[in-house]
Protein backbone atom coordinates (compact mmCIF):
# COMPACT_ATOMS: atom_id res chain seq x y z
CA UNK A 1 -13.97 -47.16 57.96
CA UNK A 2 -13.28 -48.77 54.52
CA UNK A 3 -16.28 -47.21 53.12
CA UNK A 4 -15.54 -43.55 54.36
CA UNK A 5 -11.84 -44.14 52.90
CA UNK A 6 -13.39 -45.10 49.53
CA UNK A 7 -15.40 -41.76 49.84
CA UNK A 8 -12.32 -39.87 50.87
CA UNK A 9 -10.69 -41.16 47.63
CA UNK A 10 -13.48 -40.77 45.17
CA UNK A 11 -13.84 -36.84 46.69
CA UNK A 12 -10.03 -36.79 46.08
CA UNK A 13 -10.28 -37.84 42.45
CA UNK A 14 -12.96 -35.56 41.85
CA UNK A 15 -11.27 -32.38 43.46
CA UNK A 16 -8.08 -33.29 41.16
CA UNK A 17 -10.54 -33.45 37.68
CA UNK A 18 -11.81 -30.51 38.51
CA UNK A 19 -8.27 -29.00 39.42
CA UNK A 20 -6.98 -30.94 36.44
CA UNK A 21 -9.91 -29.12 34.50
CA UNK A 22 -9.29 -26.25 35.35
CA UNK A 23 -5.56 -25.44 35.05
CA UNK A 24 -6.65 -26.89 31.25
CA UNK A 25 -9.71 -24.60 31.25
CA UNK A 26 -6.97 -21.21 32.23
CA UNK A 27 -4.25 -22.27 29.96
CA UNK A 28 -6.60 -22.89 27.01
CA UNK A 29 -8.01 -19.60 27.51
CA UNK A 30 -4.63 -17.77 28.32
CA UNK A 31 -3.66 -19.12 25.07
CA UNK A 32 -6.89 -17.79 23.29
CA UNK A 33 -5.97 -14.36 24.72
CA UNK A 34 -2.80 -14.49 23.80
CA UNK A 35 -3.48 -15.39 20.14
CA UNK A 36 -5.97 -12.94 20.40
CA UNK A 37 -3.81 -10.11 21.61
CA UNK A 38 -1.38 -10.87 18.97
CA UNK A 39 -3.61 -11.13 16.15
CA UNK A 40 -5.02 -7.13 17.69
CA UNK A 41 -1.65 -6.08 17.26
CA UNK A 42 -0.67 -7.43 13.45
CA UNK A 43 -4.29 -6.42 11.98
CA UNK A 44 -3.32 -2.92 13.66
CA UNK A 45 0.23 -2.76 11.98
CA UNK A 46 -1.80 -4.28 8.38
CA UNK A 47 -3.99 -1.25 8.84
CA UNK A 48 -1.11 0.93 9.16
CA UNK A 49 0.87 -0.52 6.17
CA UNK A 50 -2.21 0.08 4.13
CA UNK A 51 -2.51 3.40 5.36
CA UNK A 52 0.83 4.62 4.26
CA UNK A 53 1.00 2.55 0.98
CA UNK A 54 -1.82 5.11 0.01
CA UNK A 55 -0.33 8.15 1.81
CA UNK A 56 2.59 7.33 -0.48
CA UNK A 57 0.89 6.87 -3.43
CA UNK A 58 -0.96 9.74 -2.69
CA UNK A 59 1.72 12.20 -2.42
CA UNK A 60 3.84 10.59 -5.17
CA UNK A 61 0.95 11.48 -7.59
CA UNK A 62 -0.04 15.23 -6.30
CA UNK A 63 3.77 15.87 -7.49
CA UNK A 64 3.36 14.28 -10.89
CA UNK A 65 0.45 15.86 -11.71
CA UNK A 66 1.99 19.42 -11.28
CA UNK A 67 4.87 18.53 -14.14
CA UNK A 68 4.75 21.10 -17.08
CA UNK A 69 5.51 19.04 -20.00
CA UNK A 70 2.78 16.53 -18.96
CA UNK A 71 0.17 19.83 -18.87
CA UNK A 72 1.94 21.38 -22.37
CA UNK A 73 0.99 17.78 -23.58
CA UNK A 74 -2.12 17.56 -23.12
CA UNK A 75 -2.94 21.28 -23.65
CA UNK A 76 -1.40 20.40 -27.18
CA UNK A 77 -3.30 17.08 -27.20
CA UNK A 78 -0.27 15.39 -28.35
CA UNK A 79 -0.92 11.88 -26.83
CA UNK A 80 2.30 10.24 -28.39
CA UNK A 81 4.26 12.76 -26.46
CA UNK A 82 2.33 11.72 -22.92
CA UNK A 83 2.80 8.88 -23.96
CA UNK A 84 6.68 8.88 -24.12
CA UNK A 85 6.65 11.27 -20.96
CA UNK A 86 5.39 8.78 -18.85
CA UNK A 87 6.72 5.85 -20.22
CA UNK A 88 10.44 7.65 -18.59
CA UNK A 89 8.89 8.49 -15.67
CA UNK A 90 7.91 4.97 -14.71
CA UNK A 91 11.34 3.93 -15.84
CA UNK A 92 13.18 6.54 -14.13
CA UNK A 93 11.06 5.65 -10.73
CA UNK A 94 11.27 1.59 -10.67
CA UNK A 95 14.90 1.76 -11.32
CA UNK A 96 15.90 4.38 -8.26
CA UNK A 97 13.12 3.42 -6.12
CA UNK A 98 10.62 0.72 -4.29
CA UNK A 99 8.02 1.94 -6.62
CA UNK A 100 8.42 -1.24 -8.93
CA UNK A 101 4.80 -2.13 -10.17
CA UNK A 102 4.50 1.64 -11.01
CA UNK A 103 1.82 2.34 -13.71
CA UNK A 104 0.48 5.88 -14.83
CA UNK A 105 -2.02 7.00 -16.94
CA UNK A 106 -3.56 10.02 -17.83
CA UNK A 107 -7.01 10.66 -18.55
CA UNK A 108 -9.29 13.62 -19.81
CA UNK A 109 -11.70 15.54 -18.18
CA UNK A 110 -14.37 13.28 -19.44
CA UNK A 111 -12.42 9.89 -18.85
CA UNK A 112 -11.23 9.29 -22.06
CA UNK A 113 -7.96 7.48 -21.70
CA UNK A 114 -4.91 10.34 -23.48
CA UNK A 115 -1.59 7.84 -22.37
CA UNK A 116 -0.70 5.07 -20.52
CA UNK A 117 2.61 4.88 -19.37
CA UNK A 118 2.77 0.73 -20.27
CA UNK A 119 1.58 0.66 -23.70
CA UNK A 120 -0.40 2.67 -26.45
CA UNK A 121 -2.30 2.28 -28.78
CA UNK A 122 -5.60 2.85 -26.25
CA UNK A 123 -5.65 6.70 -26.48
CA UNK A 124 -9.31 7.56 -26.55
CA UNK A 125 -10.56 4.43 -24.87
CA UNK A 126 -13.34 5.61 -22.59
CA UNK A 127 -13.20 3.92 -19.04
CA UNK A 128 -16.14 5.75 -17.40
CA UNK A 129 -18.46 2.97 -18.26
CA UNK A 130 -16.51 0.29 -15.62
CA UNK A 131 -14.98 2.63 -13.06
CA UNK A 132 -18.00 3.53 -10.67
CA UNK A 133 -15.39 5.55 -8.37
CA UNK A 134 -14.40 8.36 -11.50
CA UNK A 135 -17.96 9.78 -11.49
CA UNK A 136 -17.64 10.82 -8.12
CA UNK A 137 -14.67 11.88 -8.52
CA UNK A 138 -16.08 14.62 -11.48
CA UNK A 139 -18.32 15.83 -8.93
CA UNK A 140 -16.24 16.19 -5.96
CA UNK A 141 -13.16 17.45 -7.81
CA UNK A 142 -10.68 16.20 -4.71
CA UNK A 143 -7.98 13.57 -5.02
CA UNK A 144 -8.82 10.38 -4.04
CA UNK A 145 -7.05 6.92 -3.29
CA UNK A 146 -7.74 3.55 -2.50
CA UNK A 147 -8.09 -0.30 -4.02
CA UNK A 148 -10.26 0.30 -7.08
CA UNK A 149 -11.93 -2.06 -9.30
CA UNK A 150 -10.90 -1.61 -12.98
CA UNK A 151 -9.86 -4.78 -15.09
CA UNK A 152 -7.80 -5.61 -12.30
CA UNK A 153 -7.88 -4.63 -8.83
CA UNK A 154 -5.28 -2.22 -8.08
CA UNK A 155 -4.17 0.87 -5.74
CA UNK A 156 -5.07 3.66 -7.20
CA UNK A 157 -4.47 7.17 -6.71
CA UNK A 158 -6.36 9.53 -9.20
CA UNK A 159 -5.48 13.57 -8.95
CA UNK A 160 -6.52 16.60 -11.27
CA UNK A 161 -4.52 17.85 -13.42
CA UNK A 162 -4.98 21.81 -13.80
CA UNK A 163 -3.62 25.05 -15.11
CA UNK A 164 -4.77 27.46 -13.43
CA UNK A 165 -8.61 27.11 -12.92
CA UNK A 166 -9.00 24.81 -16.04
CA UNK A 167 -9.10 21.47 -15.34
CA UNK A 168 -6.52 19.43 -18.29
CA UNK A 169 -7.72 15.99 -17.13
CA UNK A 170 -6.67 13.41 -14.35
CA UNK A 171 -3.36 11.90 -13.61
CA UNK A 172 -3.74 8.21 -12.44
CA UNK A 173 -1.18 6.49 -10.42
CA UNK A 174 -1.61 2.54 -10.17
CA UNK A 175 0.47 0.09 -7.75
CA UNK A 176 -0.20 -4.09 -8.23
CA UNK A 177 -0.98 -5.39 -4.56
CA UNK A 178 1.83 -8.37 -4.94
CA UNK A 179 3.95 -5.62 -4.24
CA UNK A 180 2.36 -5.01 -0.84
CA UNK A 181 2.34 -8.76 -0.38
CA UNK A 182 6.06 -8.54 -0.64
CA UNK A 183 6.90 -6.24 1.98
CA UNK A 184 4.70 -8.76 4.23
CA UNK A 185 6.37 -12.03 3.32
CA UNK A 186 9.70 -9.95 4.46
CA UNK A 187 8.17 -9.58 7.37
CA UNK A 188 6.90 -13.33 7.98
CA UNK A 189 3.38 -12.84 6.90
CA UNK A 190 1.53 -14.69 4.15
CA UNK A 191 -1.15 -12.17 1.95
CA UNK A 192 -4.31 -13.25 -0.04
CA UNK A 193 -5.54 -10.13 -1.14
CA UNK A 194 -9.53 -11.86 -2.00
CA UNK A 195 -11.84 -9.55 -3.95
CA UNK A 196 -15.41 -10.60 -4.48
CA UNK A 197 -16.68 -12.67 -7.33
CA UNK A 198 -19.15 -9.73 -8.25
CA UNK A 199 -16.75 -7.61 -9.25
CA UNK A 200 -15.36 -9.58 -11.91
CA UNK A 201 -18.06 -8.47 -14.45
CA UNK A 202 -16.00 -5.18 -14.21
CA UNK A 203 -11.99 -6.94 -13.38
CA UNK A 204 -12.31 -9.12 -16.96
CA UNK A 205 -8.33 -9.40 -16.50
CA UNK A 206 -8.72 -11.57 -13.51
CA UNK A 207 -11.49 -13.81 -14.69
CA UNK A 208 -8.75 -16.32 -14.66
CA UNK A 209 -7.47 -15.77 -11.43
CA UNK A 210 -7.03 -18.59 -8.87
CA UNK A 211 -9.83 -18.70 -6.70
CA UNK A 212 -10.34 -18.98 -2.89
CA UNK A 213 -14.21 -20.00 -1.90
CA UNK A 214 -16.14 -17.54 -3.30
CA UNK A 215 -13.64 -15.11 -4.10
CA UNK A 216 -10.82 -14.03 -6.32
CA UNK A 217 -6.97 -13.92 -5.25
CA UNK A 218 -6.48 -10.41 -6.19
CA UNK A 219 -2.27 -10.91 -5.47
CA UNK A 220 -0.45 -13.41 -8.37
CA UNK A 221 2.48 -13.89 -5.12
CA UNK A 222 0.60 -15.45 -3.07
CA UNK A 223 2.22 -18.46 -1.23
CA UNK A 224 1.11 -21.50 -3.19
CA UNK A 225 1.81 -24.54 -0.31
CA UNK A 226 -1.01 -22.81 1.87
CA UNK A 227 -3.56 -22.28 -0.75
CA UNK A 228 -4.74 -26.12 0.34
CA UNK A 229 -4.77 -25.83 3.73
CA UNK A 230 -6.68 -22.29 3.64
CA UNK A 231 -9.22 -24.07 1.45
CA UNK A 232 -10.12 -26.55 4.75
CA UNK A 233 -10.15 -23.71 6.92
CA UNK A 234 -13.81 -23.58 9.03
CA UNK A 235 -14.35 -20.30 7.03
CA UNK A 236 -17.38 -19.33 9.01
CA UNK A 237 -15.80 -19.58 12.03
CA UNK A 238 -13.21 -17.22 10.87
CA UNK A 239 -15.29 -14.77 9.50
CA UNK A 240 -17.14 -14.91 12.79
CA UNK A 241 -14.14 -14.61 14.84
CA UNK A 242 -11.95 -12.72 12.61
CA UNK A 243 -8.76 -14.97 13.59
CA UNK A 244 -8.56 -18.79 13.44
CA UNK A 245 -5.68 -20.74 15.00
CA UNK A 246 -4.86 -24.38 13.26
CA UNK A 247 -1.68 -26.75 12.48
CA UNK A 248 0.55 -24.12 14.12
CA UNK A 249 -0.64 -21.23 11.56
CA UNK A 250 -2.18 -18.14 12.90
CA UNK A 251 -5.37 -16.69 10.23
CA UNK A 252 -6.32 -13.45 10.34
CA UNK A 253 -9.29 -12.10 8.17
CA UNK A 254 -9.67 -8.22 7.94
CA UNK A 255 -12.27 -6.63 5.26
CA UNK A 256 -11.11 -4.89 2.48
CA UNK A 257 -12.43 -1.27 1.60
CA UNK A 258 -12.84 0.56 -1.86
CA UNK A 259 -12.17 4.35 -1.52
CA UNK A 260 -15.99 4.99 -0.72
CA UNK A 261 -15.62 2.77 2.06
CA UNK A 262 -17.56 -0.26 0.42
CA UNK A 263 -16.53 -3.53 1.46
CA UNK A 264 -15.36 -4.99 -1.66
CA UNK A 265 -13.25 -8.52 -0.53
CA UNK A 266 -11.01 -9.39 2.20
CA UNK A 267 -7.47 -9.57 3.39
CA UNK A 268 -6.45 -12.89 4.88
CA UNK A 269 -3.02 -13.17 6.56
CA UNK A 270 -1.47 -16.15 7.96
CA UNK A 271 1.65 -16.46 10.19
CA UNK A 272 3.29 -19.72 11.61
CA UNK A 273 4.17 -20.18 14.71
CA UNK A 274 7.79 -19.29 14.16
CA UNK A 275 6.66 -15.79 12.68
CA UNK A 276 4.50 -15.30 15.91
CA UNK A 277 7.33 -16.08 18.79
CA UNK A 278 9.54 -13.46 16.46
CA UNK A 279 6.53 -10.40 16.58
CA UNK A 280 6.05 -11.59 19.88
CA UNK A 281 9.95 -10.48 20.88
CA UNK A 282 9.64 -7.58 18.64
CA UNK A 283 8.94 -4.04 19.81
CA UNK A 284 5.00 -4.23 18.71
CA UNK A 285 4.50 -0.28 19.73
CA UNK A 286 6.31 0.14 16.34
CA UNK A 287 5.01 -0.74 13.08
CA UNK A 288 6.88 -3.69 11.65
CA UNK A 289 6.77 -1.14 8.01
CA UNK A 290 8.34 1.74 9.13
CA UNK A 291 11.22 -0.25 10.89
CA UNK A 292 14.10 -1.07 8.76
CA UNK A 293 17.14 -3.46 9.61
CA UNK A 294 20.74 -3.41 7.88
CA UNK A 295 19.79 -5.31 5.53
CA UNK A 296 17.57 -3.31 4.41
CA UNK A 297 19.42 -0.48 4.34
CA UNK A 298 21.76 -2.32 2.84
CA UNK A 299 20.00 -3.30 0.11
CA UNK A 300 18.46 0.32 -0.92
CA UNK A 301 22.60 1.89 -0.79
CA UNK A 302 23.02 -0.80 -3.16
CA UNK A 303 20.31 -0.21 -5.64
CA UNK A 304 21.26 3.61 -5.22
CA UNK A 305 24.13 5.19 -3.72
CA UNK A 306 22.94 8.92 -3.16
CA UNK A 307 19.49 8.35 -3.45
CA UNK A 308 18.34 12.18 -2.87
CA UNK A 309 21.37 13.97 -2.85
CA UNK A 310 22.15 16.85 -0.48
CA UNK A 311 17.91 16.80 0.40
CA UNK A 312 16.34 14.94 3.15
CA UNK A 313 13.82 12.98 0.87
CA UNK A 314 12.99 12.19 -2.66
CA UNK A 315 9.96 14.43 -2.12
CA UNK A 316 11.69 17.47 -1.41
CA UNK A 317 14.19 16.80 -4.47
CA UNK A 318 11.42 16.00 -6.81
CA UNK A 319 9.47 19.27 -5.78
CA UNK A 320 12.49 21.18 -6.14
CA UNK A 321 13.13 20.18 -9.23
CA UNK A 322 9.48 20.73 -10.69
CA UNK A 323 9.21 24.43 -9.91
CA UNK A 324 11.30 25.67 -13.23
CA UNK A 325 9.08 23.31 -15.12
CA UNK A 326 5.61 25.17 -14.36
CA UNK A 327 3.90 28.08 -15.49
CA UNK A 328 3.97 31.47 -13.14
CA UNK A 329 0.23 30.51 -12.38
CA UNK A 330 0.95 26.51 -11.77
CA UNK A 331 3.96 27.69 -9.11
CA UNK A 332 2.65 29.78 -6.84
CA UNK A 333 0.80 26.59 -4.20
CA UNK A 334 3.78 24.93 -4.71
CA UNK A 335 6.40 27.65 -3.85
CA UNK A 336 4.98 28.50 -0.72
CA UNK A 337 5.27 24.44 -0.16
CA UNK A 338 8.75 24.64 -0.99
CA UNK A 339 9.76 27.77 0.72
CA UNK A 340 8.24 26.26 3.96
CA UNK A 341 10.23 22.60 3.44
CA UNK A 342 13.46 24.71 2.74
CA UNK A 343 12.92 26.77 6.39
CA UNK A 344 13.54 23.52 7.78
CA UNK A 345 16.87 22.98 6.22
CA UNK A 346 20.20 23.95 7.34
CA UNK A 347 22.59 26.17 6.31
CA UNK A 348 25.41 23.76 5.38
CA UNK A 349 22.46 21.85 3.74
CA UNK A 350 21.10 24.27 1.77
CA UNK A 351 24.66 25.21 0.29
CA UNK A 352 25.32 21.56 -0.44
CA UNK A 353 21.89 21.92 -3.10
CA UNK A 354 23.00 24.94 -4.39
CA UNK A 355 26.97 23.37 -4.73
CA UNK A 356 25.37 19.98 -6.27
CA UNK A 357 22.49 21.92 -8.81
CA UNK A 358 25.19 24.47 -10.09
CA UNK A 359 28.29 22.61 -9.27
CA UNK A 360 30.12 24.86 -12.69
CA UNK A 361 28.54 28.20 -11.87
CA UNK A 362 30.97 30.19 -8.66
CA UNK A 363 28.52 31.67 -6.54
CA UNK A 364 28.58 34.54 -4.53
CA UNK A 365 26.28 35.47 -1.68
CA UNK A 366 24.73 34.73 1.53
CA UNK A 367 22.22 32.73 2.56
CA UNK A 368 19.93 34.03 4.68
């Protein structure tokens, strides 16, 4: 009797290891999914962010590149006045708008630098010989953007300038990526931006760039403190598993892409465990960059009251306000684009334009 009682509680402990076990065993891996599912959903929302920082780089440049003075400049190959054209354009843009690190340059047809927009005294530089991505850009005569190698690794957007059929030369739009990084640590995350050490035959302005395992941190903002504790990081485990979980800090690793599609570095982002529970809360079917709070909104009425005016965007008022620039040849793409953006506008709206362009001049009319 004893002895089948000591069985009884042996089989007893064992049944409440295993029990034990595996309650530890489902919670372990309910965490794992969790992380897991989490981590899907702020690579996804990184992805997007990316996607419309070049959309809006993108855009931002086709509409520069159709100004008429910029053309007349270098038709005239007057590089002191591109020079001083751009030079107010950037100024004009990071004072009114989020477009801080704004650089522009333009380039000729053969990639020959004609003006920068930050400094001079490089007019006639050639830059073909460390920008890989411009040759295939002569041959494919499209627009292109994406995170280029130059001497620093920027955004890039890079658009052909033309009057008529002749091509002038290429209008270059550049954004920093600590401005990117920004936006992120707004939103709780933590960007290293890390470009391969290859590449820094070509980026000689970051050859003395902090450095992160094999790579280069491509962003000057990043978050110092963590720098350390990323260095200890089982960085073949991440890579393997794309996300890493340690000391209460979610890691995320996603590649990063040239405009060809070669894999030139990597984005890491890290979030605590406080950043997590408030994305967790959060709506995640909408992108944490095209949500704004008050404060946000707060914060652009303050840096500019009446930001477009009577139109709905700054891309409508600044295509608008190009057409009288151009020549009859250079309008015609862009006055169907306008016509069709106007169709959309109301009435009231449209009388508010013409009130605020011509505010001295009595008008007389209908609008039809």
């Amino acid at each position: 009797m004893k002895r089948f009682n000591k069985i009884s509680l042996w089989v007893i402990f064992f049944v409440l290891m295993l029990l034990l076990a595996s309650v530890f065993f489902f919670l372990n891996q309910s965490k794992e999914d969790r992380l897991a599912n989490l981590g899907d959903h702020v690579v996804s929302n990184f992805r997007a962010g990316l996607t419309y920082e070049m959309a809006d780089l993108l855009s931002f440049s086709m509409a520069l590149s159709e100004d008429g003075e910029l053309k007349n400049a270098l038709i005239a190959e007057d590089e002191s006045k591109g020079y001083g054209i751009l030079s107010k354009i950037t100024e004009r843009f990071k004072k009114y708008t989020h477009l801080k690190s704004l650089r522009i340059q333009v380039l000729t047809p053969d990639f020959f630098i004609f003006a920068r927009s930050w400094n001079e005294g490089f007019e006639g530089m050639p830059i073909w010989w460390f920008r890989d991505d411009l040759q295939k850009l002569k041959s494919r005569k499209q627009p292109k953007v994406g995170m280029e190698v130059g001497r620093l690794l920027t955004f890039k957007a890079t658009i052909p300038i033309r009057s008529g059929g002749k091509l002038l030369g290429y209008l270059e739009v550049i954004k920093f990526v600590d401005e990117f990084a920004s936006k992120l640590h707004k939103k709780g995350i933590e960007l290293f931006a890390l470009m391969d050490e290859q590449y820094l035959n070509k980026a000689v302005l970051m050859r003395d760039f902090p450095r992160l395992h094999d790579d280069v941190i491509v962003n000057r903002n990043f978050n110092h403190m963590l720098k350390p504790k990323i260095a200890l990081l089982d960085w073949d485990v991440l890579e393997s598993k794309s996300y890493l979980y340690q000391d209460k800090r979610l890691y995320l690793l996603e590649p990063m892409y040239n405009g060809e599609g070669k894999k030139i570095g990597s984005y890491l982002l890290t979030l605590s465990d406080e950043a997590l529970h408030r994305y967790e809360k959060a709506n995640q079917g909408v992108s944490f960059f095209t949500q704004f709070s008050d404060e946000d909104i707060e914060e652009v009425v303050a840096s500019w009251e009446y930001p477009y005016g009577s139109f709905r965007s700054g891309y409508d008022k600044d295509l608008i306000a190009l057409l009288p620039k151009l020549k009859k040849e250079d309008k015609r793409v862009l006055e169907s684009e306008a016509k069709e953006i106007l169709k959309e506008y109301s009435k009231d709206e449209l009388i508010d334009i013409i009130l605020s362009n011509k505010h001295n001049e009595k008008k007389v009319g209908v609008i039809q």
